[in-house]
PDB file of N, CA and C in Angstrom:
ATOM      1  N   UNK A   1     -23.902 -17.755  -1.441  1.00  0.00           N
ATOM      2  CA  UNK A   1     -24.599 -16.796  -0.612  1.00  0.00           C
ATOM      3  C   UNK A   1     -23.807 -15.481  -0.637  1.00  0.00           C
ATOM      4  N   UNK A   2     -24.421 -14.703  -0.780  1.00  0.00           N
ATOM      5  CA  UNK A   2     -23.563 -12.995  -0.872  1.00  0.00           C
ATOM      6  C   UNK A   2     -23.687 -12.396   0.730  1.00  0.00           C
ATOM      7  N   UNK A   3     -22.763 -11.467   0.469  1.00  0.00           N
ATOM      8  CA  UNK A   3     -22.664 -10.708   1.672  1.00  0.00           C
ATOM      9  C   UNK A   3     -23.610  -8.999   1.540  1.00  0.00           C
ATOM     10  N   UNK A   4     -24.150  -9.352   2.418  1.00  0.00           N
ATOM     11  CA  UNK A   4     -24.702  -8.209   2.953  1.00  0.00           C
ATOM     12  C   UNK A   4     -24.175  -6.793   2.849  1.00  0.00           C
ATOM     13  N   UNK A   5     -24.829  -5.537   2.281  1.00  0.00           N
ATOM     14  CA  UNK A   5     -23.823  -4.426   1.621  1.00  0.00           C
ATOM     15  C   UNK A   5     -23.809  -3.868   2.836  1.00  0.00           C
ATOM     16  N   UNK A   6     -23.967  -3.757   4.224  1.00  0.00           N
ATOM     17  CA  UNK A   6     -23.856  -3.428   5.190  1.00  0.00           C
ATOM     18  C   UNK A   6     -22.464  -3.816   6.232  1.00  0.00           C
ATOM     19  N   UNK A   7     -22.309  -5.073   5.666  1.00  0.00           N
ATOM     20  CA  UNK A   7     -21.246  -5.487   6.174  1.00  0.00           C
ATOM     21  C   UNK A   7     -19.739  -5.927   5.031  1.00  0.00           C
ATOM     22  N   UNK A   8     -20.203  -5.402   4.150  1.00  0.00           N
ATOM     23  CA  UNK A   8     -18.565  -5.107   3.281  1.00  0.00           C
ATOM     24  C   UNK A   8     -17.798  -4.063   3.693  1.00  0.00           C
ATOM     25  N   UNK A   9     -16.614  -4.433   3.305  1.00  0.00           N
ATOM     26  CA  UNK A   9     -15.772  -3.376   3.840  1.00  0.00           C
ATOM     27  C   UNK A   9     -15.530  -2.386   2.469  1.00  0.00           C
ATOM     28  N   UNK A  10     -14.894  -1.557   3.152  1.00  0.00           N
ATOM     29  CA  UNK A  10     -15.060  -0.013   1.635  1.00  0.00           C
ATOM     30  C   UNK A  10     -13.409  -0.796   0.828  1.00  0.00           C
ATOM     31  N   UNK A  11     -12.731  -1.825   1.158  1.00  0.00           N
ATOM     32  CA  UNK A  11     -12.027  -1.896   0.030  1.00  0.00           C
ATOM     33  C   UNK A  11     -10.868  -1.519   0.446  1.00  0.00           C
ATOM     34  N   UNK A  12     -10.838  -0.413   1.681  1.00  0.00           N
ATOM     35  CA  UNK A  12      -9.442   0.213   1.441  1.00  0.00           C
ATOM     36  C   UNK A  12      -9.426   0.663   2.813  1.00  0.00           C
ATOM     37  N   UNK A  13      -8.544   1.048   3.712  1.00  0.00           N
ATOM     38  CA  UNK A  13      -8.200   1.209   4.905  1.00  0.00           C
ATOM     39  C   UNK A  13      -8.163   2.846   5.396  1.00  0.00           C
ATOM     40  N   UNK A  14      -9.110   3.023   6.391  1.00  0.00           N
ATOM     41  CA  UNK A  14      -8.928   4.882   6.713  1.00  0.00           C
ATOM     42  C   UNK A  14      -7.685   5.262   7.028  1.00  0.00           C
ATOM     43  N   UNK A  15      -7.214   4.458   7.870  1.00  0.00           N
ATOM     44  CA  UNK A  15      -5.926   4.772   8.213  1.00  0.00           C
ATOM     45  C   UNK A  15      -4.633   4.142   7.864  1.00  0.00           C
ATOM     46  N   UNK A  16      -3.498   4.562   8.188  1.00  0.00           N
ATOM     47  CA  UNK A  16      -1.949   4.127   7.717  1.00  0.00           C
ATOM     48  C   UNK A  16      -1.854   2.545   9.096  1.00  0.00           C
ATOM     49  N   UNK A  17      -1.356   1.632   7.709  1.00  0.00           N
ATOM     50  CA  UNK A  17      -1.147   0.841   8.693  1.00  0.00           C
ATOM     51  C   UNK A  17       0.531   1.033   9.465  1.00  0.00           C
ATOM     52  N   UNK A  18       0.444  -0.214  10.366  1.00  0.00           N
ATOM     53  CA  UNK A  18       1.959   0.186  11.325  1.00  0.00           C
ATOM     54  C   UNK A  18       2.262  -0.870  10.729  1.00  0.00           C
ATOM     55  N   UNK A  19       1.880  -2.068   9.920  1.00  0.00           N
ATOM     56  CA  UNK A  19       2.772  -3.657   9.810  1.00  0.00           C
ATOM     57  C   UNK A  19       2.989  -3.855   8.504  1.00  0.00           C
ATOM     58  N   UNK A  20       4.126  -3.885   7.860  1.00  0.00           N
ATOM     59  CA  UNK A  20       4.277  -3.969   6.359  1.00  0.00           C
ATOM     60  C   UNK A  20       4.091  -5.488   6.335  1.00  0.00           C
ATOM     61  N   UNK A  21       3.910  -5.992   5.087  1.00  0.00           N
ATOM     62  CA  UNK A  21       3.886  -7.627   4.712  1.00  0.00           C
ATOM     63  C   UNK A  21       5.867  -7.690   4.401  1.00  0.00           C
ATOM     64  N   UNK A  22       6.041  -8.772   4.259  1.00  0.00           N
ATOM     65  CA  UNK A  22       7.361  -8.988   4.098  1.00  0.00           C
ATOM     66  C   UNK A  22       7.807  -9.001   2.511  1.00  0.00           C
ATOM     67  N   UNK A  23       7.525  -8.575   1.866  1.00  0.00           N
ATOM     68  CA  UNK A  23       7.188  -8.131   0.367  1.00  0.00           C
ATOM     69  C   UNK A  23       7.434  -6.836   0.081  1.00  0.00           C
ATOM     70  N   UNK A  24       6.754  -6.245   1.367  1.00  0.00           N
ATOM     71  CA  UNK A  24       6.852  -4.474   1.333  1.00  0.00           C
ATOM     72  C   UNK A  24       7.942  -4.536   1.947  1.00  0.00           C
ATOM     73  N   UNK A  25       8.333  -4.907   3.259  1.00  0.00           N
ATOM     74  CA  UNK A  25       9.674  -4.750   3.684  1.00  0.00           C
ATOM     75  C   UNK A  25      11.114  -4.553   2.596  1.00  0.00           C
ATOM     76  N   UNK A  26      11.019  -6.223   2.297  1.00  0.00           N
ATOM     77  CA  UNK A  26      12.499  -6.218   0.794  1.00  0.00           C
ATOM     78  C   UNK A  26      11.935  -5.075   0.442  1.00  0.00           C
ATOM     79  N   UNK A  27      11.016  -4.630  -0.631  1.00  0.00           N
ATOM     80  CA  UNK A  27      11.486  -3.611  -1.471  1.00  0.00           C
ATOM     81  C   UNK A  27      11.893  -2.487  -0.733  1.00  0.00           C
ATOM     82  N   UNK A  28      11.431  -1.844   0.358  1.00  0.00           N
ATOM     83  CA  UNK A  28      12.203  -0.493   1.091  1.00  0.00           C
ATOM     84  C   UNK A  28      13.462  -1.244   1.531  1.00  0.00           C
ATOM     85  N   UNK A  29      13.820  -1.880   1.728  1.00  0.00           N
ATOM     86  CA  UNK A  29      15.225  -2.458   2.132  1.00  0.00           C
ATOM     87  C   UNK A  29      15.877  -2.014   0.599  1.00  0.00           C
ATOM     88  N   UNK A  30      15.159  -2.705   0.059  1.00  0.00           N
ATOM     89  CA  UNK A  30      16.212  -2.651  -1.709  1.00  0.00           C
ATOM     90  C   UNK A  30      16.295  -1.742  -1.588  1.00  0.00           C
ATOM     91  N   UNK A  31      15.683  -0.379  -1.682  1.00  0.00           N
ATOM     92  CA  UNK A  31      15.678   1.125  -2.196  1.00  0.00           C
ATOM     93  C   UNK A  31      16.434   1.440  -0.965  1.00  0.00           C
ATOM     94  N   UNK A  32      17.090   1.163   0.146  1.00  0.00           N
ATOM     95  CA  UNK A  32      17.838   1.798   0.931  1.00  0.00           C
ATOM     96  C   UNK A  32      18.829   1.185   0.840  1.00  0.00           C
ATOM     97  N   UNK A  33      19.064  -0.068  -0.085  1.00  0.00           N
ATOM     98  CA  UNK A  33      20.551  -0.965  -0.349  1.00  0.00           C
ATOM     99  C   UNK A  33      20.819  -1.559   0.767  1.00  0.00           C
ATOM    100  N   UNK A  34      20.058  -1.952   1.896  1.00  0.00           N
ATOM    101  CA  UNK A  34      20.076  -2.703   3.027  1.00  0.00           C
ATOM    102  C   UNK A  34      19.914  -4.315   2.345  1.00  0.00           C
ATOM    103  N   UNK A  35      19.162  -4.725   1.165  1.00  0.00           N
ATOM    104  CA  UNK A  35      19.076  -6.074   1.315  1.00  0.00           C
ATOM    105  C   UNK A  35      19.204  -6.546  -0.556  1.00  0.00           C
ATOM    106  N   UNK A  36      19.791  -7.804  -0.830  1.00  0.00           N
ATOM    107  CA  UNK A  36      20.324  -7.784  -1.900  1.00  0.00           C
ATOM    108  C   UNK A  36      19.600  -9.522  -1.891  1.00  0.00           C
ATOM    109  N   UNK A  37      19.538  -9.650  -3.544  1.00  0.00           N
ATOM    110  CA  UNK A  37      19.546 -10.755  -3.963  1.00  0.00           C
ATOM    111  C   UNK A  37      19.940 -11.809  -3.284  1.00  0.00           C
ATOM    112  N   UNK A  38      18.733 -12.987  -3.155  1.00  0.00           N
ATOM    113  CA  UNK A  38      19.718 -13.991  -2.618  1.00  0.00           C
ATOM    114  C   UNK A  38      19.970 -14.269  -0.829  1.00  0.00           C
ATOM    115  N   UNK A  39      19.801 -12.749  -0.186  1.00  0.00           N
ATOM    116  CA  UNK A  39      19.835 -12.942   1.643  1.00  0.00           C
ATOM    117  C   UNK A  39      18.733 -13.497   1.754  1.00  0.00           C
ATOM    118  N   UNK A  40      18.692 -14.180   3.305  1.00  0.00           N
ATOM    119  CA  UNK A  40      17.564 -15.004   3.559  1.00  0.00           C
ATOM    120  C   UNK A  40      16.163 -13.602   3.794  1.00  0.00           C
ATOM    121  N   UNK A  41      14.723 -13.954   3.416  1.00  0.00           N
ATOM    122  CA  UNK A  41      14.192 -13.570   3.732  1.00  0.00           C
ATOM    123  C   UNK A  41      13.564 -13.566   5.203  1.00  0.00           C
ATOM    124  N   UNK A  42      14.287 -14.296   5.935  1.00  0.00           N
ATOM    125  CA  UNK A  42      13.412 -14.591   6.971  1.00  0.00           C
ATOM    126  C   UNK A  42      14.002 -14.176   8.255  1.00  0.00           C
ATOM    127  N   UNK A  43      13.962 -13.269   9.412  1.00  0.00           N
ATOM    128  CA  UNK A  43      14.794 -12.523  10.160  1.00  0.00           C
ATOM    129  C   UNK A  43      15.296 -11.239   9.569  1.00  0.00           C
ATOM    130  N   UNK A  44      14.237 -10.184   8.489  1.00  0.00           N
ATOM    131  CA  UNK A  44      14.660  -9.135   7.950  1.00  0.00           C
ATOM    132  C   UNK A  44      14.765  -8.276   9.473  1.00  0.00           C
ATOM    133  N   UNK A  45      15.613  -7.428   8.969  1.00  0.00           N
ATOM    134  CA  UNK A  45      15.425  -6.036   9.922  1.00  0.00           C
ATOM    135  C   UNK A  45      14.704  -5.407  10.005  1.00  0.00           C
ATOM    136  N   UNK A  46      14.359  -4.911  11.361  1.00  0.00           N
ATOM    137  CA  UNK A  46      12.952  -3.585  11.194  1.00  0.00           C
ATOM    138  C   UNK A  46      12.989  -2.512  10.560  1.00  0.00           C
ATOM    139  N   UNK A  47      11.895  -1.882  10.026  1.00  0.00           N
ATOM    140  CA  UNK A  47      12.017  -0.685   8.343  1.00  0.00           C
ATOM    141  C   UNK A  47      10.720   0.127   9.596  1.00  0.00           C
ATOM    142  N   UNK A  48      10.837   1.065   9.286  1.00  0.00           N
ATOM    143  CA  UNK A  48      10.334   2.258   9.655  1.00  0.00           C
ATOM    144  C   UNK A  48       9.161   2.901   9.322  1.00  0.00           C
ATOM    145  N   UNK A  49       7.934   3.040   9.235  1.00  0.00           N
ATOM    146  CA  UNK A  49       7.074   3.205   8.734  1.00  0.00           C
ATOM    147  C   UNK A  49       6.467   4.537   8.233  1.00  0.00           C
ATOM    148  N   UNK A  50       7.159   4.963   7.437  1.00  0.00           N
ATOM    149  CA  UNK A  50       6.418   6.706   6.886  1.00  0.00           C
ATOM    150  C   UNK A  50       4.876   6.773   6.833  1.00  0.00           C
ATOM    151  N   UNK A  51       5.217   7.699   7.547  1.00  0.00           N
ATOM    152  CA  UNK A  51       3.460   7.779   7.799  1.00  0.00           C
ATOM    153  C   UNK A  51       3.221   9.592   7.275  1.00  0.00           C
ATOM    154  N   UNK A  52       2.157   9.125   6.562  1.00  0.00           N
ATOM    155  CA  UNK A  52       2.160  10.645   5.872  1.00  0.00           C
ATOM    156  C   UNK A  52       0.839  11.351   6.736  1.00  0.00           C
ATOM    157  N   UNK A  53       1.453  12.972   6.601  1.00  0.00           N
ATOM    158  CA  UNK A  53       0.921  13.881   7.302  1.00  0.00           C
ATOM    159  C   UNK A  53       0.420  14.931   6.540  1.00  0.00           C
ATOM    160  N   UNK A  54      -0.674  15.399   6.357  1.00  0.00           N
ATOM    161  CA  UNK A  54      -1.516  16.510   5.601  1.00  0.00           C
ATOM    162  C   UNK A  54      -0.831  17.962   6.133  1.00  0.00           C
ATOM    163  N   UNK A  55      -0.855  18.497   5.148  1.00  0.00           N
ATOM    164  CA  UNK A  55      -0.548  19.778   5.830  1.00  0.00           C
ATOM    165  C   UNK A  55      -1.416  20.887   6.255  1.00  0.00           C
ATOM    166  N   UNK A  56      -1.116  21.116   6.927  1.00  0.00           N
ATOM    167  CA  UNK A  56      -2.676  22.171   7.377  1.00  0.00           C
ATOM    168  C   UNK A  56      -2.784  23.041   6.643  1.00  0.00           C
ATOM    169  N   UNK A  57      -3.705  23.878   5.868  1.00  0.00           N
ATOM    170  CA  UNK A  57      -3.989  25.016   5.536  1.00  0.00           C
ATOM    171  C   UNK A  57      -3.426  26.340   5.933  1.00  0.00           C
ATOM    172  N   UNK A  58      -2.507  27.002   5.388  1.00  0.00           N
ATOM    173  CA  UNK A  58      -2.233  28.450   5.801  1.00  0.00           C
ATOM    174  C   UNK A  58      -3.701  29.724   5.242  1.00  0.00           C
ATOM    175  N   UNK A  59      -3.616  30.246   6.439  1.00  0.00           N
ATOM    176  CA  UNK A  59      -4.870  31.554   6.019  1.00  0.00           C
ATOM    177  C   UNK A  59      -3.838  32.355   4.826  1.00  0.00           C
ATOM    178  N   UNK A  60      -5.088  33.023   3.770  1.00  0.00           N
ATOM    179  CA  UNK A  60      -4.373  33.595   2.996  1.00  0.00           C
ATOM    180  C   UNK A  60      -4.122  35.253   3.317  1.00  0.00           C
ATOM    181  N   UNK A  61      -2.944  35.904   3.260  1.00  0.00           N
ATOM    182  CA  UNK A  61      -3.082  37.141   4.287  1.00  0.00           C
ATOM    183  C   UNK A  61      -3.947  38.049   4.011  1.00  0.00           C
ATOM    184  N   UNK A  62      -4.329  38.078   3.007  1.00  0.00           N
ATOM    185  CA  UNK A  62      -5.502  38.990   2.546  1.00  0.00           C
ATOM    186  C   UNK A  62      -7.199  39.129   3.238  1.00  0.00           C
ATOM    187  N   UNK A  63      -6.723  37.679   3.692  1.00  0.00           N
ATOM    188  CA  UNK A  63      -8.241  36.979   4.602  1.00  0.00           C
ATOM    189  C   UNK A  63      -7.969  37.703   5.983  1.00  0.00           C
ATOM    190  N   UNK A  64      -6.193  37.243   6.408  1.00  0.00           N
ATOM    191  CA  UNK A  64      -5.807  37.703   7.617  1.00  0.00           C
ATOM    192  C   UNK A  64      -6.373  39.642   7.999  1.00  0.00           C
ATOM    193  N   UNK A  65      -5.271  40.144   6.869  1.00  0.00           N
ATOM    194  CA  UNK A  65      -5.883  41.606   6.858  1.00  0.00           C
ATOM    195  C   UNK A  65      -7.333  42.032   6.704  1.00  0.00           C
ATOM    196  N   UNK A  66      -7.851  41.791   6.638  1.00  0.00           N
ATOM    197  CA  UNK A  66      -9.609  42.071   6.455  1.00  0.00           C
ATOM    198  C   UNK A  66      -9.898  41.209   8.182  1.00  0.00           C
ATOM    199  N   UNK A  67      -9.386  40.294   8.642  1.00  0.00           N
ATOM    200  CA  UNK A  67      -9.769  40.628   9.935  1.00  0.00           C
ATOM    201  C   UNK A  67      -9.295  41.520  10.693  1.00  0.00           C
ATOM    202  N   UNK A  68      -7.994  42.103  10.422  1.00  0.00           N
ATOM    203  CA  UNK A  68      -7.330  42.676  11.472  1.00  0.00           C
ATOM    204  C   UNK A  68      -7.837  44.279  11.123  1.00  0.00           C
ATOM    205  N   UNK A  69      -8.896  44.663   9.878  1.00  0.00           N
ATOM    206  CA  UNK A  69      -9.235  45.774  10.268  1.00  0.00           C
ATOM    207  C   UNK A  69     -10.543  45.711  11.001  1.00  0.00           C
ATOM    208  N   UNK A  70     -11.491  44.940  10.987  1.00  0.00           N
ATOM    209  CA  UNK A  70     -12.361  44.695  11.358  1.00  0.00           C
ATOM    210  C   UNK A  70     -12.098  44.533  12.498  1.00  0.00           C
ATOM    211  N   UNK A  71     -11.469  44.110  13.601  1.00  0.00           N
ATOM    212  CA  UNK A  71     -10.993  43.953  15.004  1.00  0.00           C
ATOM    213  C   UNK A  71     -10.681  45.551  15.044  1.00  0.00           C
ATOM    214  N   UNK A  72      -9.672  46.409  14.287  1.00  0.00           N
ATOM    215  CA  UNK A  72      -9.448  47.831  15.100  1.00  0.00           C
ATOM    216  C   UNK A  72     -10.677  48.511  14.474  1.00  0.00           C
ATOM    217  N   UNK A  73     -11.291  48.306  13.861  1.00  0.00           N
ATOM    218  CA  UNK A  73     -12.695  48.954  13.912  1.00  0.00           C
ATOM    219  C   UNK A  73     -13.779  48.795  14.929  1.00  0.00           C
ATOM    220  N   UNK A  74     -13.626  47.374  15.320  1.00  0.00           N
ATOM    221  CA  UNK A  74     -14.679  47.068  16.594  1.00  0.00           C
ATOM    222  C   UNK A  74     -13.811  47.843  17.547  1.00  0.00           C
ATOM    223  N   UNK A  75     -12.594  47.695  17.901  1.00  0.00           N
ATOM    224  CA  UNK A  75     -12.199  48.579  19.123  1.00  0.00           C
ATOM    225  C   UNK A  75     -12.017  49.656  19.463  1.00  0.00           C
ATOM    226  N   UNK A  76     -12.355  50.812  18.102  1.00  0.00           N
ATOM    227  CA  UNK A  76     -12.571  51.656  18.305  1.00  0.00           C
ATOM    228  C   UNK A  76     -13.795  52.744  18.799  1.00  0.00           C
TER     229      UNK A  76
END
């Protein structure tokens, strides 16, 4: 029986998750030299979760200046 295309999920997550699997953990441990061959996997330490942030758009000043004559033109 198939699933309904209404109720699939898109595959991939909108947002950043907060819970790594313990798979993802070791390897950021490895890359910070916190965890080596061989330690128990089980009781890892807590890892930190980078969460990425877009950067906002800067106006380009050229956009800026073309308002700011248009403002001392209206106020005059």
């Amino acid at each position: 029986m198939s699933i309904h295309r209404s109720l699939k999920s898109s595959g991939a997550l909108s947002r950043q998750r907060s819970v790594l699997t313990r798979t993802e953990r070791i390897k950021i441990l490895e890359d910070h030299e916190r965890w080596k061959e061989g330690d128990p996997v089980l009781g890892l330490p807590k890892v930190k979760v980078a969460r990425v942030r877009l950067a906002k758009k800067k106006k380009e000043k050229a956009e800026e200046g073309e308002v700011a004559e248009v403002v001392t033109k209206a106020t005059k």
